[in-house]
Protein backbone atom coordinates (compact mmCIF):
# COMPACT_ATOMS: atom_id res chain seq x y z
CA UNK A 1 -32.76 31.26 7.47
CA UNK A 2 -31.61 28.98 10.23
CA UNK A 3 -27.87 27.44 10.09
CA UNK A 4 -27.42 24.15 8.69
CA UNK A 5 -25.87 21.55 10.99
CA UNK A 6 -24.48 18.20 9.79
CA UNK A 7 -22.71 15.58 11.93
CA UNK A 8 -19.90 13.37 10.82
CA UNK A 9 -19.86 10.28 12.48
CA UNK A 10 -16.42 8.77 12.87
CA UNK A 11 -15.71 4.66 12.39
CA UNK A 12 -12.99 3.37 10.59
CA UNK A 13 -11.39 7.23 9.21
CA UNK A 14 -9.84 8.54 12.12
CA UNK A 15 -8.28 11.61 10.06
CA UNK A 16 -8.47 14.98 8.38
CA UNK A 17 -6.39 14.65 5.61
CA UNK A 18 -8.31 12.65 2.32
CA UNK A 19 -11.60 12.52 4.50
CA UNK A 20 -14.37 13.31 1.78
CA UNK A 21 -17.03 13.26 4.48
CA UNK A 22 -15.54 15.93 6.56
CA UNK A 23 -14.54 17.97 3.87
CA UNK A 24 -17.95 17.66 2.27
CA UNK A 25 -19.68 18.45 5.31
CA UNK A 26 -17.98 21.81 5.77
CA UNK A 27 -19.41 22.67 2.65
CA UNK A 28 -22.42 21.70 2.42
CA UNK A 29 -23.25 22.76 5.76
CA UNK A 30 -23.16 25.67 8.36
CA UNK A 31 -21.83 24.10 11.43
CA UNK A 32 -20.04 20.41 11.60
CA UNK A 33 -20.34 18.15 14.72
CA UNK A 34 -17.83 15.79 14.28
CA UNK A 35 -18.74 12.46 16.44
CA UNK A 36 -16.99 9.61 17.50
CA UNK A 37 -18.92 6.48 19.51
CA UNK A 38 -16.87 3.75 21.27
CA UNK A 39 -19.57 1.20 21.08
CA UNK A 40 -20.11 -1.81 23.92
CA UNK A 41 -20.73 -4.08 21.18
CA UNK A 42 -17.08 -4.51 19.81
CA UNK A 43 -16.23 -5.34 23.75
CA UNK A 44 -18.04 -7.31 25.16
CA UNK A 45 -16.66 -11.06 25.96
CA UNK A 46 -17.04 -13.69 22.94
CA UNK A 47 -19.10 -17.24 23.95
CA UNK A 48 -15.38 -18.55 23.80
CA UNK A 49 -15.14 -16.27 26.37
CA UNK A 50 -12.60 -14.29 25.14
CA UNK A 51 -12.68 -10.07 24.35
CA UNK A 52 -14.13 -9.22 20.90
CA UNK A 53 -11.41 -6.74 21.27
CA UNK A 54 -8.17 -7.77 22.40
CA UNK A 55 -6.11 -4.62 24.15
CA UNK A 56 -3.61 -4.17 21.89
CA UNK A 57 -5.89 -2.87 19.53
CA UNK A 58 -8.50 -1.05 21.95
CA UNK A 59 -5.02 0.57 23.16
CA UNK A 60 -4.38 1.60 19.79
CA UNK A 61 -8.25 2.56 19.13
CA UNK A 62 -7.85 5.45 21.44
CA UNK A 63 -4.97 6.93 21.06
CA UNK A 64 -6.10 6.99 17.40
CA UNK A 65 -9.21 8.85 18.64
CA UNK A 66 -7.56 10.98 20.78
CA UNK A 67 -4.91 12.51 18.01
CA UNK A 68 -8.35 13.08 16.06
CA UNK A 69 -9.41 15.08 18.86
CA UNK A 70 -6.14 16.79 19.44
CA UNK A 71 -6.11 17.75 15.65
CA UNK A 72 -9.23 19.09 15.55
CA UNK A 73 -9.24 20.77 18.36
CA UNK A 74 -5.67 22.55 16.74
CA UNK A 75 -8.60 23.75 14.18
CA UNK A 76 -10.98 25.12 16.61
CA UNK A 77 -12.78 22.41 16.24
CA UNK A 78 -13.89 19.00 18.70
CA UNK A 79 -15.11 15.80 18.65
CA UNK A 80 -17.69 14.46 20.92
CA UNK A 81 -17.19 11.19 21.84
CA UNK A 82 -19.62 8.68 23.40
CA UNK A 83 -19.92 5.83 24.80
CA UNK A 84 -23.15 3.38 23.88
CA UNK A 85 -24.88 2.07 21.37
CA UNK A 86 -24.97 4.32 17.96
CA UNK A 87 -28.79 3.83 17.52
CA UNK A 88 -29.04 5.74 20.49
CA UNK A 89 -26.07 8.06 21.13
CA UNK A 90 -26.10 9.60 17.35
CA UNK A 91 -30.26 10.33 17.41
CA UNK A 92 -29.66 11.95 20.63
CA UNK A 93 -26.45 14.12 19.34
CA UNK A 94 -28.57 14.77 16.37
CA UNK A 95 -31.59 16.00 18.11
CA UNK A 96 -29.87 18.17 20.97
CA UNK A 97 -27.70 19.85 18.08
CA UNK A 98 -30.64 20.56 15.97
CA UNK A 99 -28.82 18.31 13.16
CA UNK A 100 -30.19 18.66 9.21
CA UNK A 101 -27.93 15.02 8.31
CA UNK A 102 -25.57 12.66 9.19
CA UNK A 103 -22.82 11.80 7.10
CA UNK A 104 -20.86 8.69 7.05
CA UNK A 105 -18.51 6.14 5.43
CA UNK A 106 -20.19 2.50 4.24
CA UNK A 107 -18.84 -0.60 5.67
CA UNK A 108 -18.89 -4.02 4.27
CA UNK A 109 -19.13 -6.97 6.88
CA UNK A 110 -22.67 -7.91 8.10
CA UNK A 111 -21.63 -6.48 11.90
CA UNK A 112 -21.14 -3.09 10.62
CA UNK A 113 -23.65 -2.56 7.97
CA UNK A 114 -26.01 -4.02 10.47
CA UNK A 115 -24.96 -0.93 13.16
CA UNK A 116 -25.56 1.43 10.15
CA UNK A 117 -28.59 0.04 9.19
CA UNK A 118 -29.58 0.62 13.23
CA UNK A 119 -28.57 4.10 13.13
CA UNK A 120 -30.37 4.67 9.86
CA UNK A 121 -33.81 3.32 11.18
CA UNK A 122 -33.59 5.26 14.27
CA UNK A 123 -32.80 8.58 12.53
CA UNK A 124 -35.81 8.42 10.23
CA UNK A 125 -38.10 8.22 13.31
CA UNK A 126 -36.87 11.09 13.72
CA UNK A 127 -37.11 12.39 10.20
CA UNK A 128 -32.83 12.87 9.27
CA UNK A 129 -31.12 10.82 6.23
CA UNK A 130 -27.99 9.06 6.95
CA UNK A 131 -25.86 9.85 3.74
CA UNK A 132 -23.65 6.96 2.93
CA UNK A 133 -19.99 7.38 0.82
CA UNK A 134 -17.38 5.56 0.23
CA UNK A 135 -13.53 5.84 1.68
CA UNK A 136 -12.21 2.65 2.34
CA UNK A 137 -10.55 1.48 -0.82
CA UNK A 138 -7.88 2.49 -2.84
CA UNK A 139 -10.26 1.74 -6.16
CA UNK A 140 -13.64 3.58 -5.80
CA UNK A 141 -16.56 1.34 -6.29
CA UNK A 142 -17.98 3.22 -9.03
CA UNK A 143 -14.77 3.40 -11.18
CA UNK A 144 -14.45 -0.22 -11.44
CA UNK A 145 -14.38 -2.24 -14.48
CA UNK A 146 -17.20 -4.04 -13.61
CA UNK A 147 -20.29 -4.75 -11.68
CA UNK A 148 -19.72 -6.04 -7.65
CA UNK A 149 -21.30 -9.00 -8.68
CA UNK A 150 -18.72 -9.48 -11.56
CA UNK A 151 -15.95 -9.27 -9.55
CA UNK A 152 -13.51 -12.17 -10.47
CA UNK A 153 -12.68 -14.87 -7.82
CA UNK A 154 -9.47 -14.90 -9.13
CA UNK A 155 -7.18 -11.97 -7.43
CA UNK A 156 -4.95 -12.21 -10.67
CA UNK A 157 -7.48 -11.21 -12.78
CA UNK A 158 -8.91 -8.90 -10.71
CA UNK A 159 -5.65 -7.23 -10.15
CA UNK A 160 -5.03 -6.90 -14.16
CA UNK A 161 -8.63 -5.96 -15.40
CA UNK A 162 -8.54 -3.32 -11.77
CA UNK A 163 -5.06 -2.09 -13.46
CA UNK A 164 -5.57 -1.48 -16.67
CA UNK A 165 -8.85 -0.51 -16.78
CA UNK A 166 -9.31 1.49 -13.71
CA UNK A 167 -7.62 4.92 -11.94
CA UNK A 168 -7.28 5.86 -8.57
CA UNK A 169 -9.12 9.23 -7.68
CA UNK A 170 -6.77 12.07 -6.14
CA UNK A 171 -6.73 12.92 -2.74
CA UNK A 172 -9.67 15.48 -1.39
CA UNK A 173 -7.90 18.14 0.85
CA UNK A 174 -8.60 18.89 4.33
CA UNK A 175 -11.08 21.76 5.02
CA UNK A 176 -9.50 24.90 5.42
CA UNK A 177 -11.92 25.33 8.46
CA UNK A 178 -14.34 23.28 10.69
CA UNK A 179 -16.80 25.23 12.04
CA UNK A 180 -18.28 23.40 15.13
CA UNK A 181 -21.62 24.11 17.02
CA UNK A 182 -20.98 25.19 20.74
CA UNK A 183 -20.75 21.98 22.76
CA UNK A 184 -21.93 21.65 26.29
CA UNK A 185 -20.71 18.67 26.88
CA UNK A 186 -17.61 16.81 24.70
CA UNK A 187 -17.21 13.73 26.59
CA UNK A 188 -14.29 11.43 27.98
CA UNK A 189 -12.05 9.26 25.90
CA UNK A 190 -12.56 6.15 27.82
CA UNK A 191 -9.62 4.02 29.37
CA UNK A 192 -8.90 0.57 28.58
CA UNK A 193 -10.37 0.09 32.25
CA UNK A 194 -13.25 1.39 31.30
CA UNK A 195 -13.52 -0.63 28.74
CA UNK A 196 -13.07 -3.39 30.13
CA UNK A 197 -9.25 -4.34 29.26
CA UNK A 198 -6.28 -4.47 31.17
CA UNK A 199 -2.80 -2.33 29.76
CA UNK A 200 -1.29 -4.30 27.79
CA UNK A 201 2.14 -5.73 29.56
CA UNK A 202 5.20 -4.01 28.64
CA UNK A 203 7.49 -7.04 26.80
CA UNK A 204 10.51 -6.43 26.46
CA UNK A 205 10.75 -8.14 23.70
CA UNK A 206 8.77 -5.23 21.41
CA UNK A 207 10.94 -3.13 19.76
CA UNK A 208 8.29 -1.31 17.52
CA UNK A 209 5.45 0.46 19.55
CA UNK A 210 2.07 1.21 17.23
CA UNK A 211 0.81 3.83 18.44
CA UNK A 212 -2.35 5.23 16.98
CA UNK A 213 -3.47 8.31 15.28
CA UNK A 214 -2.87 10.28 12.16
CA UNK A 215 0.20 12.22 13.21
CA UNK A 216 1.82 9.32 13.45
CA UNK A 217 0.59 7.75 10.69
CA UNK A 218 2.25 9.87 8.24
CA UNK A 219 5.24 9.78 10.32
CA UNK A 220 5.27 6.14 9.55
CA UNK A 221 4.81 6.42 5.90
CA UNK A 222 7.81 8.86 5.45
CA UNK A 223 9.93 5.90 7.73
CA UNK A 224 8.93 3.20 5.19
CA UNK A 225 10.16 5.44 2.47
CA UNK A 226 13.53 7.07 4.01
CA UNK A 227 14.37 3.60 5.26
CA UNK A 228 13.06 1.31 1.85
CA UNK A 229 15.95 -0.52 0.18
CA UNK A 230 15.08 -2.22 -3.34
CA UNK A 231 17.55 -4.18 -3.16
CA UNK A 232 15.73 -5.94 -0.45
CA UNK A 233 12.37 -6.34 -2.12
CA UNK A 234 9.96 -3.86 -0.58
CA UNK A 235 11.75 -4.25 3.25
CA UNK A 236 12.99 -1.57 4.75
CA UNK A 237 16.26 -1.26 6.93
CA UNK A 238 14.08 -1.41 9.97
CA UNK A 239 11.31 -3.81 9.14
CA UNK A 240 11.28 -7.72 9.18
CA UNK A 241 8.99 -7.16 6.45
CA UNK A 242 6.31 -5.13 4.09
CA UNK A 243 5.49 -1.69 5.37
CA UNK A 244 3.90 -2.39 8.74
CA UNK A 245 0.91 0.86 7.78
CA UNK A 246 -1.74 -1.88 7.88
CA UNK A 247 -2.53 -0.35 11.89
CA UNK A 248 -2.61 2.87 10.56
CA UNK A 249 -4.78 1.81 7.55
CA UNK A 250 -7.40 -0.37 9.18
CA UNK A 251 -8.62 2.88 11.82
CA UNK A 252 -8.50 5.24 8.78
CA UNK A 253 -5.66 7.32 10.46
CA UNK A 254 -4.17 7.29 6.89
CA UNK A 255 -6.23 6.49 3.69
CA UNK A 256 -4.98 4.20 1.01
CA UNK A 257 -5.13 6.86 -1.77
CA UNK A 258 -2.38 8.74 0.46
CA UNK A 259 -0.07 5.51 0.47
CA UNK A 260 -0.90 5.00 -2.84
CA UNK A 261 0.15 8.42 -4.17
CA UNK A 262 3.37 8.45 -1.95
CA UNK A 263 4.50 5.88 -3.25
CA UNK A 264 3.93 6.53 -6.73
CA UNK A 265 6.06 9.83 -6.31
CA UNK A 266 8.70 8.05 -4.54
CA UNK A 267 9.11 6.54 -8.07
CA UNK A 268 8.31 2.59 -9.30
CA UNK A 269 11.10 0.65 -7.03
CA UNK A 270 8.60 1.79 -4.04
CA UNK A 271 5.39 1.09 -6.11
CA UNK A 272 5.49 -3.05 -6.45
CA UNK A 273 5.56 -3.81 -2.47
CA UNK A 274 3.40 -1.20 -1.48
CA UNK A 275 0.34 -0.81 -3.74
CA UNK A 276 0.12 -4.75 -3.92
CA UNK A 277 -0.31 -4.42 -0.06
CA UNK A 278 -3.37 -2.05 -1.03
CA UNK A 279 -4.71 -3.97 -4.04
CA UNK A 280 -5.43 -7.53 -1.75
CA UNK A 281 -7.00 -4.99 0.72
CA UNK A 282 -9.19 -3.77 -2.24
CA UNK A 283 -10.05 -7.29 -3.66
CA UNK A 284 -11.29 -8.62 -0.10
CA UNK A 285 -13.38 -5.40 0.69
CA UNK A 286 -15.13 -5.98 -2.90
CA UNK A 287 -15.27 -9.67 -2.69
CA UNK A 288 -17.34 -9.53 1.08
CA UNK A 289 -19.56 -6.68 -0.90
CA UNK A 290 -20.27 -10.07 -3.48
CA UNK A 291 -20.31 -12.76 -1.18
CA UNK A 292 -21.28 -11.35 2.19
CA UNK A 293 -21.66 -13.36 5.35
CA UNK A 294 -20.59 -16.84 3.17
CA UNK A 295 -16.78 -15.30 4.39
CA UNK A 296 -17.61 -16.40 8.36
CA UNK A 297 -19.00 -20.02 7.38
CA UNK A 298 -16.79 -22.82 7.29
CA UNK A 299 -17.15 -23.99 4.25
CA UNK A 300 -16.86 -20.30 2.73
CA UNK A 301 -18.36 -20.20 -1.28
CA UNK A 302 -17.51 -23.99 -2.09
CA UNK A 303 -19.40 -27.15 -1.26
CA UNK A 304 -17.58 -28.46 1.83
CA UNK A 305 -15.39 -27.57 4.95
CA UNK A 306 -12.18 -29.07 5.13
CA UNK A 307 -11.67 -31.86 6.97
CA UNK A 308 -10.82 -31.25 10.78
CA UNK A 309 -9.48 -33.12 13.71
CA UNK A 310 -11.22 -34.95 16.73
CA UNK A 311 -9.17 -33.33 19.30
CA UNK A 312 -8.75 -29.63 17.67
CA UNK A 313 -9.43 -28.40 20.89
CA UNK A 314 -6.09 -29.19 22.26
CA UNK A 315 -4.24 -28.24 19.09
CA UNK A 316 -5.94 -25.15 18.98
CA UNK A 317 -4.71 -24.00 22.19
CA UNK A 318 -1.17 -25.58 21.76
CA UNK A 319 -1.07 -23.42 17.99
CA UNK A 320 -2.54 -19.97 20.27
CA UNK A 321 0.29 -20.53 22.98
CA UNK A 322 2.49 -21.38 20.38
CA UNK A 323 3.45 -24.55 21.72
CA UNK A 324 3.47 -26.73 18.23
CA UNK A 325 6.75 -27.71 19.00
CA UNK A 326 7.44 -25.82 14.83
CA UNK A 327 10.06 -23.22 16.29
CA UNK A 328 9.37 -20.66 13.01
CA UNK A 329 5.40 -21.41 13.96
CA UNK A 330 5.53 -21.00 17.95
CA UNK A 331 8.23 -17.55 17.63
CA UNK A 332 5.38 -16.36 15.22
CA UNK A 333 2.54 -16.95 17.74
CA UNK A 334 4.77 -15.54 20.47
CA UNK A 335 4.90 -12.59 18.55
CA UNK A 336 1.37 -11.67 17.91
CA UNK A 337 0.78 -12.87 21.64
CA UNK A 338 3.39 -10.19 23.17
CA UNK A 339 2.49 -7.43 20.77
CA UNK A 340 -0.64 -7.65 18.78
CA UNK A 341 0.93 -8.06 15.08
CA UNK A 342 2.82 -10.23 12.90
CA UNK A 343 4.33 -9.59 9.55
CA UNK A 344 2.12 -10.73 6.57
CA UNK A 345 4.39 -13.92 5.81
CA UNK A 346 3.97 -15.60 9.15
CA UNK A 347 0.82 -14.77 9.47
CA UNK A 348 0.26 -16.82 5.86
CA UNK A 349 2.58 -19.27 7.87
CA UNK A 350 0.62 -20.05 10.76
CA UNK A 351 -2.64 -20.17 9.15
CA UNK A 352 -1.98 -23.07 6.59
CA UNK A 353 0.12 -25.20 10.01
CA UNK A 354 -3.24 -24.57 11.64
CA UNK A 355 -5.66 -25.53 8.73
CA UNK A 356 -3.54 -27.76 6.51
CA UNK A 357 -1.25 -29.37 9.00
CA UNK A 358 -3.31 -29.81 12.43
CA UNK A 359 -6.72 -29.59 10.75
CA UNK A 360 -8.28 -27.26 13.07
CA UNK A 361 -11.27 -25.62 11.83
CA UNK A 362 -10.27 -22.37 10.15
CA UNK A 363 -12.65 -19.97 11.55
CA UNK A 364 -11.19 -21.04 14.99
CA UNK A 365 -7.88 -19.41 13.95
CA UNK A 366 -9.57 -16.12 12.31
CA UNK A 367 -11.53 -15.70 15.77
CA UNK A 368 -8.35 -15.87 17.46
CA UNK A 369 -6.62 -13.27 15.00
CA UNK A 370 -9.77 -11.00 15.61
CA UNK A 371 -9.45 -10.91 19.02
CA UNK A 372 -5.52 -10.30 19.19
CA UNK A 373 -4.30 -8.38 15.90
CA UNK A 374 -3.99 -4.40 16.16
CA UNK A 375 -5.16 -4.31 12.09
CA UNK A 376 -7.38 -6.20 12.71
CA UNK A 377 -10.37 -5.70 9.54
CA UNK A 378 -13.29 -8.10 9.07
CA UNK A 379 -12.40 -8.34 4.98
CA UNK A 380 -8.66 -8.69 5.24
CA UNK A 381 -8.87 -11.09 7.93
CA UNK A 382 -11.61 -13.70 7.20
CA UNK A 383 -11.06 -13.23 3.41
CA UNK A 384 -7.64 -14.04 3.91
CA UNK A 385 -7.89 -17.07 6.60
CA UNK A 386 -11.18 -18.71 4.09
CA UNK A 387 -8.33 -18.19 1.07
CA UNK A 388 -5.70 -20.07 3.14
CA UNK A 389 -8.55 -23.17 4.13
CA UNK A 390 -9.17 -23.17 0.45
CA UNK A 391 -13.03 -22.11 0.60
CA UNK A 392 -12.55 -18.53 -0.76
CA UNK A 393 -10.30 -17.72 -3.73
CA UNK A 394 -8.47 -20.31 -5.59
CA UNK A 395 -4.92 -20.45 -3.77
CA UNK A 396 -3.32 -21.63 -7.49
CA UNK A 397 -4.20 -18.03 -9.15
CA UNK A 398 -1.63 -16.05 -6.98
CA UNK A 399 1.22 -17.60 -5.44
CA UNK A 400 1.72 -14.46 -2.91
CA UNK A 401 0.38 -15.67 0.16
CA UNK A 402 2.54 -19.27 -0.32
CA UNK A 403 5.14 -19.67 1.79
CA UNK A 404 7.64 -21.53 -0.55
CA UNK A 405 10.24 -19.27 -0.19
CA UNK A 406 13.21 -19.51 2.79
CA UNK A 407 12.57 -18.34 5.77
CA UNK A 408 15.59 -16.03 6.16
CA UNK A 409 14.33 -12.39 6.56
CA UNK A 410 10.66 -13.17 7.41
CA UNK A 411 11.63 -14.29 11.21
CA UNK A 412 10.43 -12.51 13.83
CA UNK A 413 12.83 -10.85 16.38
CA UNK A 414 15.28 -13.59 17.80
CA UNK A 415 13.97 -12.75 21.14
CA UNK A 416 10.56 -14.52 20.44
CA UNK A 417 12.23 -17.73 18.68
CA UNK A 418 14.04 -17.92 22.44
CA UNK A 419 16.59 -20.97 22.06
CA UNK A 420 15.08 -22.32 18.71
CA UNK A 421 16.58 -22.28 15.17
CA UNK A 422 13.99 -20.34 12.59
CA UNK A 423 12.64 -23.31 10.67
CA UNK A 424 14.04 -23.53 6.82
CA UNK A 425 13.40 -23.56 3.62
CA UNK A 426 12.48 -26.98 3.21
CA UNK A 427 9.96 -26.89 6.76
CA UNK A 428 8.34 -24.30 5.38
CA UNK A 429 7.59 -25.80 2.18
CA UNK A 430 6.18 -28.68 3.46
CA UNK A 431 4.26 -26.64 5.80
CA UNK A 432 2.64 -25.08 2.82
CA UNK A 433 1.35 -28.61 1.28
């Protein structure tokens, strides 16, 4: 009987560890090919004229691949990695390795369903099954409480029925071994040259480097844990705020379940901060499964847009520059422009002074977050931004991503506010309406 090959193809769960397609390959199957494809598509230049992919997170992108390949490899393993279009490279993989399947995990926006949906069609020409599961979400979609087309708008009731009704699965272990076809060829991890991007400046103004890959990952989450202080509300010694895994999170290098359960055995002053972090990533994933493409429109679910201004071009470009003249608004911009990330309040910040304040259309500012954010994830991201114009969820069911609070602790560095005071209490809360 001939051995049975099956090759994991690599998106979004650059890891070992909790990775129920790898693990289920290696036993389901003879020989895994584990594949990873840097695909043109995610950067090429926008109409705007701008990268899809900003460097920042292209830089983190592969070194994230490359401490998959490192790991492996530590296994006996490898990972080929390609460069072109899916539809094409994983066929060809799957034909020259004699491949029986091809395992995956589902995504939800319309850009990557519609590259699995590519990949699918072109393998049954050629007669394989692209096996679908799921291993993005902290809640599995078939342990919910109710139907994806249930799902409440409201994130406060989706949170409690989610809670009580509902139990996160345990973590799958890594296989004990990968056994790996013999490969001719394993490819080149491109550069961000190749790619297209220039290296990312060194600022001296970054004191926290991301840099990508599982390793560090987990290296990370024990940080956010031997540095957490309750008494300051989920920040840690070392972090303006929140517990800065989202990177990490968004390329898979760590899973959610693993946060999840690391905090729960770090006991419930860790819990609150952390597993709220993973619950809104949860409730956007599901709601883009319900809603779909209505997330990149302006006017989102509801009837209308809101209102924008006759010269948003200008302000658009003053808010990107951060050049508002709103110091706690242009040090956050300065931020995200010198190191591809923001903490989670100004990013709430900024978006409501761009929507609410200078009345720019609100997919202008998501666009601009897409290109230049390291976490960047299509759910998190346009959910979030359609929540803040008001055309997603309603804002008056949570009050978590209102800025009402002081701005004391939620600055970035002093470095990036330059010779501005961080705005106060009372600025902010007129910022947020």
């Amino acid at each position: 009987m001939s051995e049975r090959t099956i090759l994991v193809w690599f998106r979004n769960d650059l890891r070992i560890d909790d990775n129920e397609i790898l693990l289920e390959a290696t036993r389901k199957a003879d020989k895994v090919l584990p594949v990873y494809c840097f695909d043109p598509y995610y950067f090429k230049t926008t109409p705007s004229g701008t990268p899809k992919t900003g460097n920042f997170r292209a830089k983190f992108l592969i070194e994230s691949v490359q401490n998959l390949r490192d790991n492996l490899r530590a296994m006996g393993s490898e990972l080929i990695v390609c460069y072109g279009s899916p539809a094409i490279e994983i066929p060809r993989l799957a034909a020259e390795y004699q491949v029986n399947e091809v395992y995956h995990h589902r995504e939800v926006a319309f850009e990557e369903t519609g590259i699995s949906e590519q990949v699918e069609a072109a393998l049954w020409k050629i007669k394989l099954n692209l096996k679908h599961f799921i291993g993005h979400t902290l809640y599995h979609k078939e342990d919910l409480p109710f139907p994806i087309k249930d799902i409440p708008d409201s994130f406060a009731t989706f949170r409690k029925k989610i809670e009580r009704d509902s139990n996160v699965r345990v973590i799958v272990p890594a296989p004990a071994t990968i056994n790996t076809p013999a490969i001719t060829d394993a490819g080149e991890i491109p550069t961000l040259l190749q790619l297209g991007l220039e290296e990312p400046p060194a600022d001296p103004r970054d004191h926290f480097h991301f840099a990508g890959g599982e390793t560090v990952a987990h290296e990370r989450l024990q940080h956010f844990f031997a540095n957490f202080n309750p008494a300051l509300n989920g920040k840690t010694k070392n972090a303006t705020s929140g517990s800065a895994l989202s990177p990490w999170l968004t390329f898979g290098c760590i899973s959610p379940r693993q946060v999840y359960w690391a905090a729960v055995k770090h006991g419930p002053n860790t819990n609150q901060s952390l597993i709220l972090e993973l619950l809104w990533r949860d409730y956007f994933r599901f709601m883009f499964k319900k809603y779909g493409n209505q997330f990149f429109k302006a006017d989102g679910f509801k009837d209308e847009a809101p209102i924008v201004s006759a010269d948003q071009h200008d302000l658009l470009e003053q808010w990107k520059s951060g050049n508002t003249g709103v110091p706690f608004i242009d040090a956050c911009m300065h931020q995200l422009n010198a190191t591809g990330y923001i903490n989670n309040y100004c990013r709430q910040s900024v978006a409501i002074f761009l929507v609410k304040d200078l009345q720019v259309d609100w997919t202008k500012g998501a666009a601009y977050f897409e290109e230049q954010l390291i976490d960047y994830s299509p759910a998190s991201n346009w959910g979030n931004w359609a929540f803040i114009a008001g055309v997603g969820s309603d804002p008056r069911d949570n009050k978590y991503f209102i800025p009402a609070k002081p701005a004391t602790g939620h600055d970035p560095k002093e470095e990036f506010i330059q010779t501005w005071l961080p705005a106060t209490g009372a600025e902010l809360d007129a910022l947020a309406g």
